[in-house]
C-alpha atoms as a PDB file:
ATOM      1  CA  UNK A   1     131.253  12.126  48.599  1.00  0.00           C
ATOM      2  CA  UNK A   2     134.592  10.526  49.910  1.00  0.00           C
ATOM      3  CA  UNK A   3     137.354  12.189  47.837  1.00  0.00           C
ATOM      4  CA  UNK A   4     140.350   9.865  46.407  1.00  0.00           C
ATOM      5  CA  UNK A   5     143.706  10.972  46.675  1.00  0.00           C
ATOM      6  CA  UNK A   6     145.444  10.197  42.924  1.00  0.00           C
ATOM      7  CA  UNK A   7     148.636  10.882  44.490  1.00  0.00           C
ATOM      8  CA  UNK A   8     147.937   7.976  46.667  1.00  0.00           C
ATOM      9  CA  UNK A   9     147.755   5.500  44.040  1.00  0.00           C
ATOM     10  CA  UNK A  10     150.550   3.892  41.812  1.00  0.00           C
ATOM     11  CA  UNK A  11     149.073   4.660  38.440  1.00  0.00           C
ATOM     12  CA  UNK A  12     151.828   2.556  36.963  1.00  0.00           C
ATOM     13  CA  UNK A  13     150.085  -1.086  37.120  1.00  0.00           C
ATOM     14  CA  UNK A  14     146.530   0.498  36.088  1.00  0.00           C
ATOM     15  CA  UNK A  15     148.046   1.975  33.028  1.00  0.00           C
ATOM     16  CA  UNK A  16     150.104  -1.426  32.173  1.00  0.00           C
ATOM     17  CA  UNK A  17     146.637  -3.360  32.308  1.00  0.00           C
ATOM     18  CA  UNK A  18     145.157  -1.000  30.262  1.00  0.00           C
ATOM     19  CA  UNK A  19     147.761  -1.173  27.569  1.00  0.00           C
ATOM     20  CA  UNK A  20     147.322  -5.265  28.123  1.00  0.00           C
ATOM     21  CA  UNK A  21     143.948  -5.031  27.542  1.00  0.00           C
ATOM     22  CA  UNK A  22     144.317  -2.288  24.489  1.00  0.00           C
ATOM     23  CA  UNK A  23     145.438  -5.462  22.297  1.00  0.00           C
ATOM     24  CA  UNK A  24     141.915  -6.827  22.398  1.00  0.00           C
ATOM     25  CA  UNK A  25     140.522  -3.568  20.797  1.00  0.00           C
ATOM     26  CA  UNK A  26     137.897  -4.367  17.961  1.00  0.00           C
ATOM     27  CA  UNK A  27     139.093  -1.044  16.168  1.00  0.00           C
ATOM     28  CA  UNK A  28     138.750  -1.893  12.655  1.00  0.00           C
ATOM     29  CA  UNK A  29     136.598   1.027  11.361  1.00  0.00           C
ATOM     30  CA  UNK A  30     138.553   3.856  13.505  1.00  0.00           C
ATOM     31  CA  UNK A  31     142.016   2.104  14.080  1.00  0.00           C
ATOM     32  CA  UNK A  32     142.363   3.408  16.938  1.00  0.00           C
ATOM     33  CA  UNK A  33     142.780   1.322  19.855  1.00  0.00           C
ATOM     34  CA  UNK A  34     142.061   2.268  23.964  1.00  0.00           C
ATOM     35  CA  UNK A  35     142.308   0.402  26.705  1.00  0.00           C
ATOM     36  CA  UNK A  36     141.062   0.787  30.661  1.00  0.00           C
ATOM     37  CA  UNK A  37     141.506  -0.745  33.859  1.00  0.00           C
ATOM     38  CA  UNK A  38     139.786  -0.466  36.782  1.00  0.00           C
ATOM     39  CA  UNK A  39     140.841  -0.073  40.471  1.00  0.00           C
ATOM     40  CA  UNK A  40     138.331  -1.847  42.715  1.00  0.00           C
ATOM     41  CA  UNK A  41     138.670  -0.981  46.971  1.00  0.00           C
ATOM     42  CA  UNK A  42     139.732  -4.676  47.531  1.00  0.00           C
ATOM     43  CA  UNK A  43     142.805  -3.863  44.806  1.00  0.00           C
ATOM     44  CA  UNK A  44     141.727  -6.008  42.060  1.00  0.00           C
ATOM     45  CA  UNK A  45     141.523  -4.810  38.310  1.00  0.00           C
ATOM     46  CA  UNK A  46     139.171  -5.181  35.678  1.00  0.00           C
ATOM     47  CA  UNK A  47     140.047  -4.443  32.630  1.00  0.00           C
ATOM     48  CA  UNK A  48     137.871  -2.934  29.044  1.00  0.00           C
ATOM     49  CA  UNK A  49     139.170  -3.006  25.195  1.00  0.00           C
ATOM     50  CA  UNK A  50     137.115  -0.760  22.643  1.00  0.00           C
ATOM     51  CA  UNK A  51     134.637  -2.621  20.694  1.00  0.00           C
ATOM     52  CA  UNK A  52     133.443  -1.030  17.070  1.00  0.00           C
ATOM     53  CA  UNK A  53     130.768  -1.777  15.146  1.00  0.00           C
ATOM     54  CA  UNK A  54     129.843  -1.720  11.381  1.00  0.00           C
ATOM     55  CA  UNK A  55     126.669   0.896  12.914  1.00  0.00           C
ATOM     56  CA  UNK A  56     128.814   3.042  14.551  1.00  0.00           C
ATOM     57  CA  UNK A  57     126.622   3.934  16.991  1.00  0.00           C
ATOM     58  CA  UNK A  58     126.530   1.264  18.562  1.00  0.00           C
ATOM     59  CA  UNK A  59     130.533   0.969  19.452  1.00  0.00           C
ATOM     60  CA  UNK A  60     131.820   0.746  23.312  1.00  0.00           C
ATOM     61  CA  UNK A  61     134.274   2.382  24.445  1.00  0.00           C
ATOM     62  CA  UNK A  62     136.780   0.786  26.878  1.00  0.00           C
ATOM     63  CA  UNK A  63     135.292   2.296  29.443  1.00  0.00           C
ATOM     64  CA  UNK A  64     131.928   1.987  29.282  1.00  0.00           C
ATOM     65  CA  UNK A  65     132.926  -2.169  28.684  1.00  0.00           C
ATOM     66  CA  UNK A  66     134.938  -2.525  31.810  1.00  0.00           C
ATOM     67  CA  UNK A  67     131.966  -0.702  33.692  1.00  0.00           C
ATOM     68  CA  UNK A  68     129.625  -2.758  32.610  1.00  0.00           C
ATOM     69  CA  UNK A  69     131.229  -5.329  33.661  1.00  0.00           C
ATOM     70  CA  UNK A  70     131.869  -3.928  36.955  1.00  0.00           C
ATOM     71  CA  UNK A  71     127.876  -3.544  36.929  1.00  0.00           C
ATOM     72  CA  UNK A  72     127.060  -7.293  36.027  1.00  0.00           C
ATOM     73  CA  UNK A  73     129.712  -8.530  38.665  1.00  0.00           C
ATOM     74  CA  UNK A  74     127.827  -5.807  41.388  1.00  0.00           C
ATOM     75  CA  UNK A  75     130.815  -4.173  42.115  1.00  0.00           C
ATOM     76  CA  UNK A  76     130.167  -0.819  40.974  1.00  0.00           C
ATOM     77  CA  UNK A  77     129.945   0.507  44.456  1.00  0.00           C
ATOM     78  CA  UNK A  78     133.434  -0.702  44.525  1.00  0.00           C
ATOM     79  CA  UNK A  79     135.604   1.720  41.660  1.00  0.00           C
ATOM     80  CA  UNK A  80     138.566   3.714  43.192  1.00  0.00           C
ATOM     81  CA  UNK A  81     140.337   4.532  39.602  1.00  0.00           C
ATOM     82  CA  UNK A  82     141.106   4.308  36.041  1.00  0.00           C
ATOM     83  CA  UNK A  83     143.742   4.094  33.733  1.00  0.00           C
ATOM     84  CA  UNK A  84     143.175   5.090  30.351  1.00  0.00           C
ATOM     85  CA  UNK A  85     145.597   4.736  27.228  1.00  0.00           C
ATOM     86  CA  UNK A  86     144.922   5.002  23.327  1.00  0.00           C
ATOM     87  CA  UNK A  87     146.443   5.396  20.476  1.00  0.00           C
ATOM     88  CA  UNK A  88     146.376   4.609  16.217  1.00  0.00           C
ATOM     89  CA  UNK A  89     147.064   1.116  15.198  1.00  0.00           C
ATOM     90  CA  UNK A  90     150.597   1.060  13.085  1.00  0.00           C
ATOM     91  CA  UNK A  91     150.683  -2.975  12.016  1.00  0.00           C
ATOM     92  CA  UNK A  92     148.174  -4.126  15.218  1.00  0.00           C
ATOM     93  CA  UNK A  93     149.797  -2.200  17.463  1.00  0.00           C
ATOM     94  CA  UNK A  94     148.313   0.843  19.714  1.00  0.00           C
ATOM     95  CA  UNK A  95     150.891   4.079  18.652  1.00  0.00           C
ATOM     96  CA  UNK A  96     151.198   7.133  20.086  1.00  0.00           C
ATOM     97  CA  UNK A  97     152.642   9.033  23.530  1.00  0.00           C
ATOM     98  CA  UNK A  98     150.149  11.720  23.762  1.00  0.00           C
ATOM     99  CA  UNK A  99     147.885  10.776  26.711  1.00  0.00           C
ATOM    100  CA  UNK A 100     144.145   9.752  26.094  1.00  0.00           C
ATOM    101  CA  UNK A 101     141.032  11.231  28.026  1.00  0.00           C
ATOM    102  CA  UNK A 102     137.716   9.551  28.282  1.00  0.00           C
ATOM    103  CA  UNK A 103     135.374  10.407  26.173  1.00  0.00           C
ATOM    104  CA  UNK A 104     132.477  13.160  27.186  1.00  0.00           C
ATOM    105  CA  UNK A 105     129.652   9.823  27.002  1.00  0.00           C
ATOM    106  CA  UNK A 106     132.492   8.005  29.610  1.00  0.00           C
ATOM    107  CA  UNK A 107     133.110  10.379  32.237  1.00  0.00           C
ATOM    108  CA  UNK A 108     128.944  10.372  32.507  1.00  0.00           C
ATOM    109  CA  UNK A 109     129.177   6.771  32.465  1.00  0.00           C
ATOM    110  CA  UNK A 110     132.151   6.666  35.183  1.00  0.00           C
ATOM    111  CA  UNK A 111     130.521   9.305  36.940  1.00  0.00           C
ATOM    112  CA  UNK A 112     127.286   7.116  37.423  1.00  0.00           C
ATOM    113  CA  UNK A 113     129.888   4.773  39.620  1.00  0.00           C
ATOM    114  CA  UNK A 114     131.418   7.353  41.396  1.00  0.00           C
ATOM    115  CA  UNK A 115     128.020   8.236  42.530  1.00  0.00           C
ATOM    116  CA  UNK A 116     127.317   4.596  43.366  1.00  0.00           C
ATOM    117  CA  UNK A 117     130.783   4.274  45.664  1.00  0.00           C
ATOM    118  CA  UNK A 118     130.526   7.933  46.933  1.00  0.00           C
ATOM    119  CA  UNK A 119     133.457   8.762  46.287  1.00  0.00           C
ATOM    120  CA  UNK A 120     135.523  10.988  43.559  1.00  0.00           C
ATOM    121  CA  UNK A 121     137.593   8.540  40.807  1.00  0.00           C
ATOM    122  CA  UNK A 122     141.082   9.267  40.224  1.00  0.00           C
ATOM    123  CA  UNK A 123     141.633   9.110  36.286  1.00  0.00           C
ATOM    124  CA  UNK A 124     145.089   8.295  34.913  1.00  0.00           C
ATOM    125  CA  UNK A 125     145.444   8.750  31.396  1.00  0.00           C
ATOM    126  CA  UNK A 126     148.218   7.667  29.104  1.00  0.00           C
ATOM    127  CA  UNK A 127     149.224   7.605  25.208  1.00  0.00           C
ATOM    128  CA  UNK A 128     149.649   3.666  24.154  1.00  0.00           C
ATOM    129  CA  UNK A 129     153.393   3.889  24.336  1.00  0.00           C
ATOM    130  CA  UNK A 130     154.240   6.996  26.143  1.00  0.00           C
ATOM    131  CA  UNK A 131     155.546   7.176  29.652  1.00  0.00           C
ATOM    132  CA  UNK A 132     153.589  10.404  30.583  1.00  0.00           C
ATOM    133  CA  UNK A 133     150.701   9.785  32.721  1.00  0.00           C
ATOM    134  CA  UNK A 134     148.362  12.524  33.264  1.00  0.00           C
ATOM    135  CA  UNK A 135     146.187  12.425  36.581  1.00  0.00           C
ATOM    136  CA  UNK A 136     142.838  14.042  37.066  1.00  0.00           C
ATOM    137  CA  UNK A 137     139.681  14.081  39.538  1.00  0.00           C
ATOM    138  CA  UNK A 138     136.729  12.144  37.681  1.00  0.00           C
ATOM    139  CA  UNK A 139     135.057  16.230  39.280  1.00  0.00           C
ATOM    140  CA  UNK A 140     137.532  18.248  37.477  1.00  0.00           C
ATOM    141  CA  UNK A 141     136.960  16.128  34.043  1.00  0.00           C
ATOM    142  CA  UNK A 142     133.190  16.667  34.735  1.00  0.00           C
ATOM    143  CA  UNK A 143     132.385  19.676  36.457  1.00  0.00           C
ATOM    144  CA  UNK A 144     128.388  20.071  36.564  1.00  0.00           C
ATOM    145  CA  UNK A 145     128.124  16.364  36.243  1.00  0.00           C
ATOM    146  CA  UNK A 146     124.175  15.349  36.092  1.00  0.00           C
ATOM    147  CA  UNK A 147     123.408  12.439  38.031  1.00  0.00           C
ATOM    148  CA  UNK A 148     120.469  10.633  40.417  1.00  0.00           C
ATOM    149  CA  UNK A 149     120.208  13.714  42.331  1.00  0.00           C
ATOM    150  CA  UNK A 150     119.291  15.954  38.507  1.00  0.00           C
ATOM    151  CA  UNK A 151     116.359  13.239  39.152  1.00  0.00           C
ATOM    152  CA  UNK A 152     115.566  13.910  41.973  1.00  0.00           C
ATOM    153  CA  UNK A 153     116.265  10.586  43.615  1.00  0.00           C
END
């Protein structure tokens, strides 16, 4: 698996995107509102807003939109990165300056790209308004990961 270098990566336009796309959360039931963006090896960005639902379990994280939508496009071969952000809604707005993570059910979900491209994902995570970005491995968020090769495929 082809490792990505965070540190070569401006995390600073991935986590804007993300906070772009964070005003289309459908957060009515939680209030809370993430957005993602994703890096794609020809440098274009897709982006994924939280979407809730009255039966809770059946809400999408940001993530797991913008992957999907990598997946219906056929690009998922194609993810480099992620920024992250999240926070409450004050008045509409995403709050907060602690960074967010992906969820445990997201970093399965991004690791079932990672798998498809080869390579490691560099995760940048943010708080809705803060300015500290946190950067991981998509490995070191999900050590043990289970994927194809659990499967035996």
């Amino acid at each position: 698996m082809t490792q990505t270098d965070p540190t070569a990566i401006d995390p600073q336009p991935l986590i804007a995107a993300a906070r772009d796309a964070a005003r289309n959360a459908h957060a009515p039931y939680s209030r809370f509102s993430v957005g993602a963006a994703v890096l794609l090896t020809d440098g274009s960005v897709v982006t994924g807003a939280n979407f809730e639902n009255a039966s809770y379990g059946l809400s999408l994280c940001a993530e797991t939109v913008a992957i999907a939508t990598l997946s219906a496009a056929g690009r998922l071969r194609d993810v480099v990165a992620i920024g992250v952000i999240g926070g409450m809604q004050v008045d509409g707005v995403a709050t907060g300056t602690d960074p967010v993570r992906p969820c445990g059910r997201c970093r399965q979900v991004l690791n079932e790209a990672a798998g498809m491209g080869a390579r490691d994902i560099a995760v940048f995570c943010a708080g809705a308004q803060g300015e500290r970005i946190e950067t991981h491995r998509l490995r070191d968020l999900l050590p043990h990961a289970f994927g194809p090769g659990d499967l035996g495929l």
